[in-house]
N, C-alpha and C. Protein backbone atom coordinates (compact mmCIF):
# COMPACT_ATOMS: atom_id res chain seq x y z
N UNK A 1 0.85 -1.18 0.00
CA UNK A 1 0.00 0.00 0.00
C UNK A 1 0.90 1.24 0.00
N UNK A 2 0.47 2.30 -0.89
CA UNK A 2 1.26 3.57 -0.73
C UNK A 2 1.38 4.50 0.35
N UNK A 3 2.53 5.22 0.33
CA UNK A 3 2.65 6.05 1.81
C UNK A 3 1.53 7.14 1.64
N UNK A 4 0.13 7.23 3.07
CA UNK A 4 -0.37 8.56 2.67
C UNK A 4 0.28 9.59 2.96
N UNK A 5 -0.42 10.95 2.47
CA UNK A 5 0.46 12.07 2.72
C UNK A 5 0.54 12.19 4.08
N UNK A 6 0.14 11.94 5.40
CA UNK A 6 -0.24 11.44 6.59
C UNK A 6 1.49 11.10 7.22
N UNK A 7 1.16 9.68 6.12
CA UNK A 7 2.48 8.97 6.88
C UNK A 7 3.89 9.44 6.41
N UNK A 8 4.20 10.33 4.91
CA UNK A 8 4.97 10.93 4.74
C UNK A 8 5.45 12.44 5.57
N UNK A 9 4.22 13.29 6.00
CA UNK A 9 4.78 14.38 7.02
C UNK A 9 5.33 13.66 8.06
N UNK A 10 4.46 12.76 8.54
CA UNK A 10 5.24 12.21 9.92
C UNK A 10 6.80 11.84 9.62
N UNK A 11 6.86 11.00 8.65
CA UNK A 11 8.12 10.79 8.61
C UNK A 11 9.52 11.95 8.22
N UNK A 12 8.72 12.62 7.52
CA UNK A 12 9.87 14.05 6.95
C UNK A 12 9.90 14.77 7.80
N UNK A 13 8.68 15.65 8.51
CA UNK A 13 8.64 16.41 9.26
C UNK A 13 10.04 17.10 10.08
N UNK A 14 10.18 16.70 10.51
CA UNK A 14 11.88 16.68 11.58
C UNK A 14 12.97 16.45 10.74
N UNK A 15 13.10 15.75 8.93
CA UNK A 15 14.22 15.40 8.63
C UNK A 15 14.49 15.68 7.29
N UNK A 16 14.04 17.08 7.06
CA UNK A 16 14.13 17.56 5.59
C UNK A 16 15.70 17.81 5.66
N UNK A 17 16.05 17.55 4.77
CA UNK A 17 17.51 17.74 4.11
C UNK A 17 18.18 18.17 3.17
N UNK A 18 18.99 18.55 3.69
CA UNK A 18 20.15 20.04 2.19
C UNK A 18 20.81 19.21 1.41
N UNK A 19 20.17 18.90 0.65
CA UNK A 19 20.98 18.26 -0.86
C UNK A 19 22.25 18.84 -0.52
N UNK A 20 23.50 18.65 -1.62
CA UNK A 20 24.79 18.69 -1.46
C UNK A 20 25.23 19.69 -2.04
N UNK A 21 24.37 21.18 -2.11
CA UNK A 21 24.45 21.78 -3.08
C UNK A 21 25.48 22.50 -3.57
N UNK A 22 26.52 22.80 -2.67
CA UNK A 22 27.97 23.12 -2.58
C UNK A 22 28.83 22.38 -3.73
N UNK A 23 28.31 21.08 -3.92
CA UNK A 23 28.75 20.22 -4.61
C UNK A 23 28.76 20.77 -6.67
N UNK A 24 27.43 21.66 -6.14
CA UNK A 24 26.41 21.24 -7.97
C UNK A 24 26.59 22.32 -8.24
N UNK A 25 27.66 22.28 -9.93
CA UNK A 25 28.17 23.65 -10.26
C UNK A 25 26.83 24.63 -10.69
N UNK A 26 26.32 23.45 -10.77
CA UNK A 26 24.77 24.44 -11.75
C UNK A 26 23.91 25.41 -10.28
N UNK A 27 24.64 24.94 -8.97
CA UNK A 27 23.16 25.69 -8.48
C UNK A 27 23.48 27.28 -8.31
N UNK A 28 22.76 28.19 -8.39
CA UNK A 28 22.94 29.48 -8.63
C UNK A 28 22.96 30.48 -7.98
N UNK A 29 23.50 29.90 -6.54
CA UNK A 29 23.15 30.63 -5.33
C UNK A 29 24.76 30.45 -4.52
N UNK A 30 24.82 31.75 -3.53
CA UNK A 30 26.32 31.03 -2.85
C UNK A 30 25.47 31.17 -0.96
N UNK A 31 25.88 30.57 0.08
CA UNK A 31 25.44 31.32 1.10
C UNK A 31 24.88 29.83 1.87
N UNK A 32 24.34 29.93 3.09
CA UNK A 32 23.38 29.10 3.69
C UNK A 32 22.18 29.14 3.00
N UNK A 33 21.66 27.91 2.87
CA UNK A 33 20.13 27.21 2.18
C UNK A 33 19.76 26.36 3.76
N UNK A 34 18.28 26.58 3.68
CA UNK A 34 17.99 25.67 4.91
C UNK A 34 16.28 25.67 4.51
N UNK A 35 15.83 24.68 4.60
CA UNK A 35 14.60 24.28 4.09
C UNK A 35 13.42 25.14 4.71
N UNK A 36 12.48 25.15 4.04
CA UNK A 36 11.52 25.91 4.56
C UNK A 36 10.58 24.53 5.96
N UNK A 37 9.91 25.01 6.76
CA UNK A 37 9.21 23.67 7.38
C UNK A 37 8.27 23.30 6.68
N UNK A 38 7.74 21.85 6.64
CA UNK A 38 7.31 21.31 6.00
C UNK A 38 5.68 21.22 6.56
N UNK A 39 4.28 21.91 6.03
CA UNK A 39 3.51 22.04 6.08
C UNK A 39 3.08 20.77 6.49
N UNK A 40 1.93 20.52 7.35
CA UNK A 40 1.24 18.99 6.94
C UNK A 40 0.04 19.13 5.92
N UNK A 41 -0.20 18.14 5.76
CA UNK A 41 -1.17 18.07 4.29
C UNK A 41 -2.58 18.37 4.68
N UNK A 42 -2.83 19.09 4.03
CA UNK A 42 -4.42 19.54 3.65
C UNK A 42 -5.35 18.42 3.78
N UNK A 43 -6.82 18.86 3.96
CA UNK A 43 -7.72 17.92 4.22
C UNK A 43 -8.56 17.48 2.59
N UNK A 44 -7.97 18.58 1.82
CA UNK A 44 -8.06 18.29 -0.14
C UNK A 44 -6.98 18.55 -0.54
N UNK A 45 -6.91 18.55 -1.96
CA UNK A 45 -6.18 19.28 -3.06
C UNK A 45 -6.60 20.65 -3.09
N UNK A 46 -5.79 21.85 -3.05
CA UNK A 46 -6.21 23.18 -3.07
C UNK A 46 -6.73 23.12 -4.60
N UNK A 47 -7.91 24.36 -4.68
CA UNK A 47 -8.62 24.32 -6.11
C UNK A 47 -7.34 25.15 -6.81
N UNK A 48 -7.96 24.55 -8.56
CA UNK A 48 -6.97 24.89 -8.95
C UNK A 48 -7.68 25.82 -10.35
N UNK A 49 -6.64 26.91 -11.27
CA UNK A 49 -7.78 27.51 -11.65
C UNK A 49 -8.08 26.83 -13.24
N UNK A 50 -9.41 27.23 -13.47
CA UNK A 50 -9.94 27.15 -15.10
C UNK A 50 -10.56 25.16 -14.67
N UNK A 51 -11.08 24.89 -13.58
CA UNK A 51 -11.47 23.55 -13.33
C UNK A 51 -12.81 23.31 -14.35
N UNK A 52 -12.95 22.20 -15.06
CA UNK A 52 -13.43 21.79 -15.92
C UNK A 52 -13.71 22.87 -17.08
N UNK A 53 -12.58 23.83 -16.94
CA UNK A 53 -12.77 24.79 -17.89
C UNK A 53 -13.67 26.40 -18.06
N UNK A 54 -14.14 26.08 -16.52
CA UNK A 54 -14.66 27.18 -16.44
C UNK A 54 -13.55 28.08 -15.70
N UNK A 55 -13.69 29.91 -16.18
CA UNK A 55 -12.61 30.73 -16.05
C UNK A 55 -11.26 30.18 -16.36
N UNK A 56 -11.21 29.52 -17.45
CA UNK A 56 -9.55 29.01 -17.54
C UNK A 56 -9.31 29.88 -18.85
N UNK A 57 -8.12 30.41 -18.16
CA UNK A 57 -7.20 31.68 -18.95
C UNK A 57 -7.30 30.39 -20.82
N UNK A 58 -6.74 29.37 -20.80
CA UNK A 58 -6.54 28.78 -21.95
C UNK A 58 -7.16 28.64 -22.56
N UNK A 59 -8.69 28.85 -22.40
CA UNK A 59 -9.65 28.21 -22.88
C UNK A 59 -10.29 29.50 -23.37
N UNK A 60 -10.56 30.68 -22.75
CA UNK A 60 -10.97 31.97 -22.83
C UNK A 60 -10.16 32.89 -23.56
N UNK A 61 -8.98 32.62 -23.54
CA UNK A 61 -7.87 33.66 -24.96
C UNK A 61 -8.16 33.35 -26.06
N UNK A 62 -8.80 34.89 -26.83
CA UNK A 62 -8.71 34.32 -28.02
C UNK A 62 -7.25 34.25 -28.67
N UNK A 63 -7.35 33.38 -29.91
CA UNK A 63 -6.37 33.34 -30.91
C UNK A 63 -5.38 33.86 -30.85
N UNK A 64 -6.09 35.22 -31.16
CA UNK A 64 -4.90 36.55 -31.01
C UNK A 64 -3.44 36.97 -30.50
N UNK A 65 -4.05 36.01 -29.12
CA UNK A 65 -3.64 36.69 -28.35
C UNK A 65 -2.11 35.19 -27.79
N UNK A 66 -2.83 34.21 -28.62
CA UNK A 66 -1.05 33.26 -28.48
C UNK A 66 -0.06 33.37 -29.69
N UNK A 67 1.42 33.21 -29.64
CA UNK A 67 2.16 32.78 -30.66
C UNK A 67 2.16 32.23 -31.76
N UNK A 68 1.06 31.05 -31.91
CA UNK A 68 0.64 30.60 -32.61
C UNK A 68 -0.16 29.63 -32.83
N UNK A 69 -0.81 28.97 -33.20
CA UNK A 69 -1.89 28.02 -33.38
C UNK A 69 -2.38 27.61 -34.39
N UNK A 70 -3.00 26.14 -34.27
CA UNK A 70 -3.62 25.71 -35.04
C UNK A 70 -4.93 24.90 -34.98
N UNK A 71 -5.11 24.06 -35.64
CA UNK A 71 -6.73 23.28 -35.42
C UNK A 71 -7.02 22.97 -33.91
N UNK A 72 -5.81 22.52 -33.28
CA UNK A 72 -5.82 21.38 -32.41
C UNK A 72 -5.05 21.60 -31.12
N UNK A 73 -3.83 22.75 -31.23
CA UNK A 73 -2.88 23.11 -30.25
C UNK A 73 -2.56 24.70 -30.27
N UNK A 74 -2.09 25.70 -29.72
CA UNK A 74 -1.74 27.03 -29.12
C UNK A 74 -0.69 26.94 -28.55
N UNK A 75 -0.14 27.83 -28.55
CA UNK A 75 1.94 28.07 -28.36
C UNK A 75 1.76 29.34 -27.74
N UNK A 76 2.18 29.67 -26.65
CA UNK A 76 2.25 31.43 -25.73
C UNK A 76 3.29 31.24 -25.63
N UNK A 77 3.36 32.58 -25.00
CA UNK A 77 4.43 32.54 -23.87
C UNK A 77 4.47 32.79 -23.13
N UNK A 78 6.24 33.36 -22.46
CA UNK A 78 5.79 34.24 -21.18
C UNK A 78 5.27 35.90 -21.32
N UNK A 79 4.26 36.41 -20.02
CA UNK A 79 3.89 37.76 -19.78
C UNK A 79 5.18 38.71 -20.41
N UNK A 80 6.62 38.48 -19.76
CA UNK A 80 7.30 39.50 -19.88
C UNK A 80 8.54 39.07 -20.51
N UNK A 81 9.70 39.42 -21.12
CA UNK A 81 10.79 39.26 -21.03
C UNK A 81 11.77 37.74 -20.20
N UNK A 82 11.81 36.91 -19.96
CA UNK A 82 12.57 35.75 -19.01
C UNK A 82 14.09 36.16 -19.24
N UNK A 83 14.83 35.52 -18.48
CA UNK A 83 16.02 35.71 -18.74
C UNK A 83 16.63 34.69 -19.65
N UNK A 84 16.64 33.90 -19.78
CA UNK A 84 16.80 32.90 -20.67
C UNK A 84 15.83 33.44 -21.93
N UNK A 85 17.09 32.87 -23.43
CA UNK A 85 16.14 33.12 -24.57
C UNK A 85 14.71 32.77 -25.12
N UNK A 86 14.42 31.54 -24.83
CA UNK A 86 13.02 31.48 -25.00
C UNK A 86 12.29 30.72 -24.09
N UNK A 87 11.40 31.28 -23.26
CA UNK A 87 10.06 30.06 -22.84
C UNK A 87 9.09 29.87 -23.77
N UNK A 88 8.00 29.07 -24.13
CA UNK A 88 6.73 28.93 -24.58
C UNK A 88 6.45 27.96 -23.83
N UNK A 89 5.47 27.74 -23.82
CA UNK A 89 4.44 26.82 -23.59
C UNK A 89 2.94 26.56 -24.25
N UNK A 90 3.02 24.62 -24.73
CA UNK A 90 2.62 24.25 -25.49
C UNK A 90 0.96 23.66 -24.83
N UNK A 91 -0.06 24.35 -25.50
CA UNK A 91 -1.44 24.17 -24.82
C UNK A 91 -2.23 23.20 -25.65
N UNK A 92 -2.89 22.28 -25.47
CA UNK A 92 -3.97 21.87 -26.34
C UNK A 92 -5.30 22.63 -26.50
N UNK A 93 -6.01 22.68 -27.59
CA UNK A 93 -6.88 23.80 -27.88
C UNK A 93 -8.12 23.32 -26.78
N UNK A 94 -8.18 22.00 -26.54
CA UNK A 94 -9.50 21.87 -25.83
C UNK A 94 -9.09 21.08 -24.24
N UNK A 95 -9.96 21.80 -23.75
CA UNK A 95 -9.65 21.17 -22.25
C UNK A 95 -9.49 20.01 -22.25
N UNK A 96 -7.67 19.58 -21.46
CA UNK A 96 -7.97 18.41 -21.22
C UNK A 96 -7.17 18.48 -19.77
N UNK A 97 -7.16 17.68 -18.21
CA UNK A 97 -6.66 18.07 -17.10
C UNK A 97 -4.97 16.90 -16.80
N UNK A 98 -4.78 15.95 -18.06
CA UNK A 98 -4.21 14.74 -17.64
C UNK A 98 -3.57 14.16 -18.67
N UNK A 99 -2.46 13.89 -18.85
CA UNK A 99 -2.11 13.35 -20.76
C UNK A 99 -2.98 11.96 -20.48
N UNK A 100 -3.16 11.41 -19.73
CA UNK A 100 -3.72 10.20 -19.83
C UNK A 100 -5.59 10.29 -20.03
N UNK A 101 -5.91 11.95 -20.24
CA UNK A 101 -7.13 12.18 -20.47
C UNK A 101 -7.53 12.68 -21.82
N UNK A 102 -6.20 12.53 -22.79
CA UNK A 102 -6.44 12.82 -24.14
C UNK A 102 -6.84 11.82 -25.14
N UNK A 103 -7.56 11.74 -25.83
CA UNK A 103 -7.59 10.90 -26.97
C UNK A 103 -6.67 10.19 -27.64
N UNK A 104 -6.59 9.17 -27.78
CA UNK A 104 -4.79 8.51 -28.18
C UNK A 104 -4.79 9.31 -29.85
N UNK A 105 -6.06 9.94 -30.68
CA UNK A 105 -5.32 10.59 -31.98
C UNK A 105 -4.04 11.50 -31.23
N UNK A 106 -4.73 12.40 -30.13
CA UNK A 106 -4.32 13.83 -29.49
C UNK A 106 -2.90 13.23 -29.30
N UNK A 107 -3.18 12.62 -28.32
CA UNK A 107 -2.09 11.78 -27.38
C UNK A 107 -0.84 11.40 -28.77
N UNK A 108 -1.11 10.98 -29.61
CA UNK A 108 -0.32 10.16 -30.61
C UNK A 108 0.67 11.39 -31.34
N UNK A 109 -0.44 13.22 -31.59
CA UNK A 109 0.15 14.49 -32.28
C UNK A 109 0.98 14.83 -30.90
N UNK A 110 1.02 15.08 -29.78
CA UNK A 110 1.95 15.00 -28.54
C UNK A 110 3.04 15.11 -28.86
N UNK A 111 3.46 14.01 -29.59
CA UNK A 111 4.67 13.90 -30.02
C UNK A 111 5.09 14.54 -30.69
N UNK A 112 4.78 14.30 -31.64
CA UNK A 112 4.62 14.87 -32.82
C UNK A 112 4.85 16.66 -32.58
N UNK A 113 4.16 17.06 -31.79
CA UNK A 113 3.95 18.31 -31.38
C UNK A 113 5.19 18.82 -30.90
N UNK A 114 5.62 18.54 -29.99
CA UNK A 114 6.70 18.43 -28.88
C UNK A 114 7.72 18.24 -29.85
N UNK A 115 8.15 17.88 -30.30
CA UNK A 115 9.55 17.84 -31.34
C UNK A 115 9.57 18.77 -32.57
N UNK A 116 8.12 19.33 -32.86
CA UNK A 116 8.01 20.58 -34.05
C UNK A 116 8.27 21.80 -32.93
N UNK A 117 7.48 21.95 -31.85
CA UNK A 117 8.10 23.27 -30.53
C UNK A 117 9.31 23.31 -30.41
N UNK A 118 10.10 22.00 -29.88
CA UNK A 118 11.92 22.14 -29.89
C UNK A 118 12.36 22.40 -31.02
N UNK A 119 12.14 21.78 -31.90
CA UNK A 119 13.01 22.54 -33.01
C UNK A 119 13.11 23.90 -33.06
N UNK A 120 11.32 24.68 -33.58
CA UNK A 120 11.28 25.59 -33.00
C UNK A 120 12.27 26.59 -32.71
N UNK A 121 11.92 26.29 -30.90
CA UNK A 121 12.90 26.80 -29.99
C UNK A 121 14.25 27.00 -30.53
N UNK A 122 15.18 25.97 -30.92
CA UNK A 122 15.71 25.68 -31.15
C UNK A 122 16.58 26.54 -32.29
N UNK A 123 15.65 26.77 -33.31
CA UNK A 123 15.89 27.41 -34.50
C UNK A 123 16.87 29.12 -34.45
N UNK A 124 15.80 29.62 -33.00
CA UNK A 124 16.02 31.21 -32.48
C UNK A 124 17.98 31.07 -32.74
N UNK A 125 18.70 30.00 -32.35
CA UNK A 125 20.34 30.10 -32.55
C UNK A 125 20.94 30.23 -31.20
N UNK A 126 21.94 29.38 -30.76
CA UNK A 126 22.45 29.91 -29.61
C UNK A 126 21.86 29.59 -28.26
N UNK A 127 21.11 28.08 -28.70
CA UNK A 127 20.35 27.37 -27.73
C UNK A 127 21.28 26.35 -27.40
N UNK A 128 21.67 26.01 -26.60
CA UNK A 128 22.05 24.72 -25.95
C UNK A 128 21.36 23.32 -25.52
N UNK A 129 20.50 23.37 -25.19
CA UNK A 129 19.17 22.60 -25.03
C UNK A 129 17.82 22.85 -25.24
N UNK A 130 16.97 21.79 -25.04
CA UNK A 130 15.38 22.73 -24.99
C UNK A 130 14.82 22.15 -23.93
N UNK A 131 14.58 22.25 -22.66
CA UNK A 131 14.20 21.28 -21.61
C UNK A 131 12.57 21.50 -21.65
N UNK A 132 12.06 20.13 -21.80
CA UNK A 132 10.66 20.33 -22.49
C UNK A 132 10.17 19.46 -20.65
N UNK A 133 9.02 20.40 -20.06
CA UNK A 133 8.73 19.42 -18.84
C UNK A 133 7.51 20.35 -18.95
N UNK A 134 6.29 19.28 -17.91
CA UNK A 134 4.55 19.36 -17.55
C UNK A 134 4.87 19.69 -16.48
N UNK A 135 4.70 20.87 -15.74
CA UNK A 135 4.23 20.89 -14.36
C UNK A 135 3.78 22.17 -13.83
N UNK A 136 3.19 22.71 -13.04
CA UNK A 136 2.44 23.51 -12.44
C UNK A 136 0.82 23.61 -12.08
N UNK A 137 0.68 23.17 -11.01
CA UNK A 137 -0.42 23.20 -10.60
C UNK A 137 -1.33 23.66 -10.30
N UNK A 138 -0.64 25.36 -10.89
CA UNK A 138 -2.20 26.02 -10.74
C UNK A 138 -3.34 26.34 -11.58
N UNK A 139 -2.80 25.33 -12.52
CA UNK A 139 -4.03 25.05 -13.88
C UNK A 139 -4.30 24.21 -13.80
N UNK A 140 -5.54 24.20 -14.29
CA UNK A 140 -6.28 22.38 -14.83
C UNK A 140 -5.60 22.42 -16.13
N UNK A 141 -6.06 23.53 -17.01
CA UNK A 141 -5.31 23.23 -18.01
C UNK A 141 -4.33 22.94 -18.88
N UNK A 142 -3.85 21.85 -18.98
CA UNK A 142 -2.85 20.22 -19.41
C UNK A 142 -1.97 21.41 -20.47
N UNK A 143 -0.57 21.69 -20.13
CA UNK A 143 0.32 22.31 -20.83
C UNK A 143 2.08 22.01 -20.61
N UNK A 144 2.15 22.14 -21.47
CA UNK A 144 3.92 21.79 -21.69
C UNK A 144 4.68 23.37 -21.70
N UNK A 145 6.10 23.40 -21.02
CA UNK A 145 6.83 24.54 -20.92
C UNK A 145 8.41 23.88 -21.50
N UNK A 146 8.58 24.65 -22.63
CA UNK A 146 10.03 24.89 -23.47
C UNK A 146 10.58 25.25 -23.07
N UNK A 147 11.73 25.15 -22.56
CA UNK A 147 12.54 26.17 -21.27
C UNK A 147 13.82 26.47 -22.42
N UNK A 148 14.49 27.32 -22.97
CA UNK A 148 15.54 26.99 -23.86
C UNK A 148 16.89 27.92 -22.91
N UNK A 149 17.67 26.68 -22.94
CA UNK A 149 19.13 27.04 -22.16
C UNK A 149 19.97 27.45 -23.25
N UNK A 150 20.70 28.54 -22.97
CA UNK A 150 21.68 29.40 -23.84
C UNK A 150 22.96 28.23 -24.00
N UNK A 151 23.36 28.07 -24.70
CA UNK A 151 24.31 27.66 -25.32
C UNK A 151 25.89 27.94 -24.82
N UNK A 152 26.39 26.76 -24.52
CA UNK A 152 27.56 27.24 -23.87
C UNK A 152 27.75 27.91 -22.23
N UNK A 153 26.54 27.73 -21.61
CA UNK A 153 26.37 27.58 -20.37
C UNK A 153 26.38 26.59 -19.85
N UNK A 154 27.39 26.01 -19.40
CA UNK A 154 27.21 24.87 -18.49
C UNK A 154 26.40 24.69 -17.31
N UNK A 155 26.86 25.94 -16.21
CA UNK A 155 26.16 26.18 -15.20
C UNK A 155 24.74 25.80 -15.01
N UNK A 156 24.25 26.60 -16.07
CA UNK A 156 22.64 26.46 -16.50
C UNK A 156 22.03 25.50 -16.82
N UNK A 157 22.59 23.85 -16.83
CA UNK A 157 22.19 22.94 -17.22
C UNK A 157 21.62 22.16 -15.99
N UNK A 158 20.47 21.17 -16.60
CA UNK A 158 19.74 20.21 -15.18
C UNK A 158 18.44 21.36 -15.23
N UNK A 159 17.51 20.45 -14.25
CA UNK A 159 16.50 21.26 -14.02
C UNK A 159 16.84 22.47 -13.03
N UNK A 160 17.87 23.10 -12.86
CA UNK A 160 18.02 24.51 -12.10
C UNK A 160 17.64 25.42 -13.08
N UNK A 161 18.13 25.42 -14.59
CA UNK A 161 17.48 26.36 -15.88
C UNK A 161 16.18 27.21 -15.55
N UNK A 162 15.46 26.49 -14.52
CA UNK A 162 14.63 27.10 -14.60
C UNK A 162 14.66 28.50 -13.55
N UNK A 163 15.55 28.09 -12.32
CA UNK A 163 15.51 28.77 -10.63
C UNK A 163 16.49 29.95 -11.89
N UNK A 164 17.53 29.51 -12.71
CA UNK A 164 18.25 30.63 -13.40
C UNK A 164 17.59 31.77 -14.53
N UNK A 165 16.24 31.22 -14.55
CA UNK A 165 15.45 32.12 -15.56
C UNK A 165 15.08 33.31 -14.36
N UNK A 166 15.15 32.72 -13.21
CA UNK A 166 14.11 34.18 -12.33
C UNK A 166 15.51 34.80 -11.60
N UNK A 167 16.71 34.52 -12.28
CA UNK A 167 17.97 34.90 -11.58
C UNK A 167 18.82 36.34 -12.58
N UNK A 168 18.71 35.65 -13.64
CA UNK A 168 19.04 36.05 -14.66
C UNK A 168 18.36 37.70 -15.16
N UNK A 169 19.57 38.59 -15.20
CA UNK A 169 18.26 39.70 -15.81
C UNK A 169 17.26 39.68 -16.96
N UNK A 170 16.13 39.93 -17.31
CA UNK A 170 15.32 39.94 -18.12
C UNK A 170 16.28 40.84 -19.64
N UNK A 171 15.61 39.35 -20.80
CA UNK A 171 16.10 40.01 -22.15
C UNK A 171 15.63 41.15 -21.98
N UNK A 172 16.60 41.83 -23.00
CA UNK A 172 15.85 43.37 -23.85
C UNK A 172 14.88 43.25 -24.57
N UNK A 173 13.55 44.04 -24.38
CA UNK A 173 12.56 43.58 -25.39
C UNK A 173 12.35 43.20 -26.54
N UNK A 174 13.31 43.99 -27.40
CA UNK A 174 13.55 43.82 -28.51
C UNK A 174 14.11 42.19 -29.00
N UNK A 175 15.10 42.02 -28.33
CA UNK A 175 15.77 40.48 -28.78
C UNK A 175 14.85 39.33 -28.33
N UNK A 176 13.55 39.33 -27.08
CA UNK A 176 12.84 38.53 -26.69
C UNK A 176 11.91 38.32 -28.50
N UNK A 177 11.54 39.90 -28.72
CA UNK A 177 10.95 39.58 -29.96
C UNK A 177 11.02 38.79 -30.62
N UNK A 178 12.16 39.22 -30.99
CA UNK A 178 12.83 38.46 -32.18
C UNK A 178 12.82 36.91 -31.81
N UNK A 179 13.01 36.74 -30.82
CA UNK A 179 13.39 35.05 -30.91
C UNK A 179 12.01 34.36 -30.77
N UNK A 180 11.15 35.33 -30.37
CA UNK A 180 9.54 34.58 -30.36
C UNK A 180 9.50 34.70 -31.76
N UNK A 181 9.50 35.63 -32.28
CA UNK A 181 9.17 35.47 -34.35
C UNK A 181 9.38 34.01 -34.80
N UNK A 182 11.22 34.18 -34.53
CA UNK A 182 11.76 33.41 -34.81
C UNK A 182 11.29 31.60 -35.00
N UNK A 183 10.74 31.31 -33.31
CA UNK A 183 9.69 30.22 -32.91
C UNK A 183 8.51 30.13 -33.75
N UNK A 184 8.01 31.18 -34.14
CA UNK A 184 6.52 31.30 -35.05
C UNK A 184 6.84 31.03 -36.08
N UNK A 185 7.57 31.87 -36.97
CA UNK A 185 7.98 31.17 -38.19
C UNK A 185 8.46 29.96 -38.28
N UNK A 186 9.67 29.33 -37.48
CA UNK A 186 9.38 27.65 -37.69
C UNK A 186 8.51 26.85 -37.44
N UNK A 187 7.22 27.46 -36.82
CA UNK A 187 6.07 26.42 -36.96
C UNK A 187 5.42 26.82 -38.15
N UNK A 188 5.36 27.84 -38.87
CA UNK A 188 4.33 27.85 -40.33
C UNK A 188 4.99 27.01 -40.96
């Protein structure tokens, strides 16, 4: 039987621990790190927004207003500037909360999808990777984030890319432009 969240506070509670971070050239910080305390678990899942699609930002933007799109999928980005050359993130046009809640056609373009975005990404020049990962929980609505690591940064590599996007000063508007174009035009 699996640990509930119950039996996991009990057990962490008292024994959260500092990774080795001294160790990891990538992490982006110098100084004492010491964990935050560890909440015990809620009596639910906190709500999360745009649930079955009602008020969900993804579902309510028009067209316009993403990078690009088509029959079936929508490409944004970020609000402002990131420090790193490109974020997007890859939406499906119709609510779905779960990859395991898509249609295996949907499920099958996924792929398909996900390797036309990296390239993409990719294309802008001067990318080093494209770290393609699902997560954030304050949507229902089921989306993928392009994270693209500059090239020739070592540091910046691993999932820290991301703690280094909110580290990093924000592009100049102008060059964010450009490299979103850039992303749009390799999807036409």
């Amino acid at each position: 039987m699996p640990e509930t969240p119950e039996e996991l506070y009990a057990r962490a509670k008292d024994a959260l621990r500092i990774p080795p971070l001294e160790d990891w050239k990538e992490w982006p910080f110098e100084g004492e790190v010491r964990p935050k305390t560890l909440l015990p678990p809620t009596e639910a899942e906190p709500p999360r927004e745009g649930v079955g699609g009602d008020d969900c930002w993804a579902c309510d933007t028009p067209d316009e207003e993403f990078l690009w799109t088509d029959e079936r999928w929508r490409l944004s980005s970020t609000r402002e500037p990131p420090g790193l050359p490109v974020i997007v993130v890859l939406f499906p046009r119709m609510h779905y909360d779960r990859p395991g809640d898509l249609p295996e056609e949907l499920a099958a373009e996924l792929g398909v999808m996900i390797g036309r975005v990296e390239r993409a990404v990719r294309s802008v020049g001067e990318v080093g990777r494209v770290h393609v990962c699902r997560y954030g929980d304050g949507s229902e609505h089921m989306h993928w984030w392009f994270v693209a690591r500059p090239a020739r940064f070592p540091q910046l590599t691993t999932n820290l890319v991301s703690i280094w996007d909110d580290v990093l000063p924000p592009l100049p508007e102008a060059i964010w432009r450009e490299n979103l174009a850039a992303v749009t035009a390799a999807l036409d």
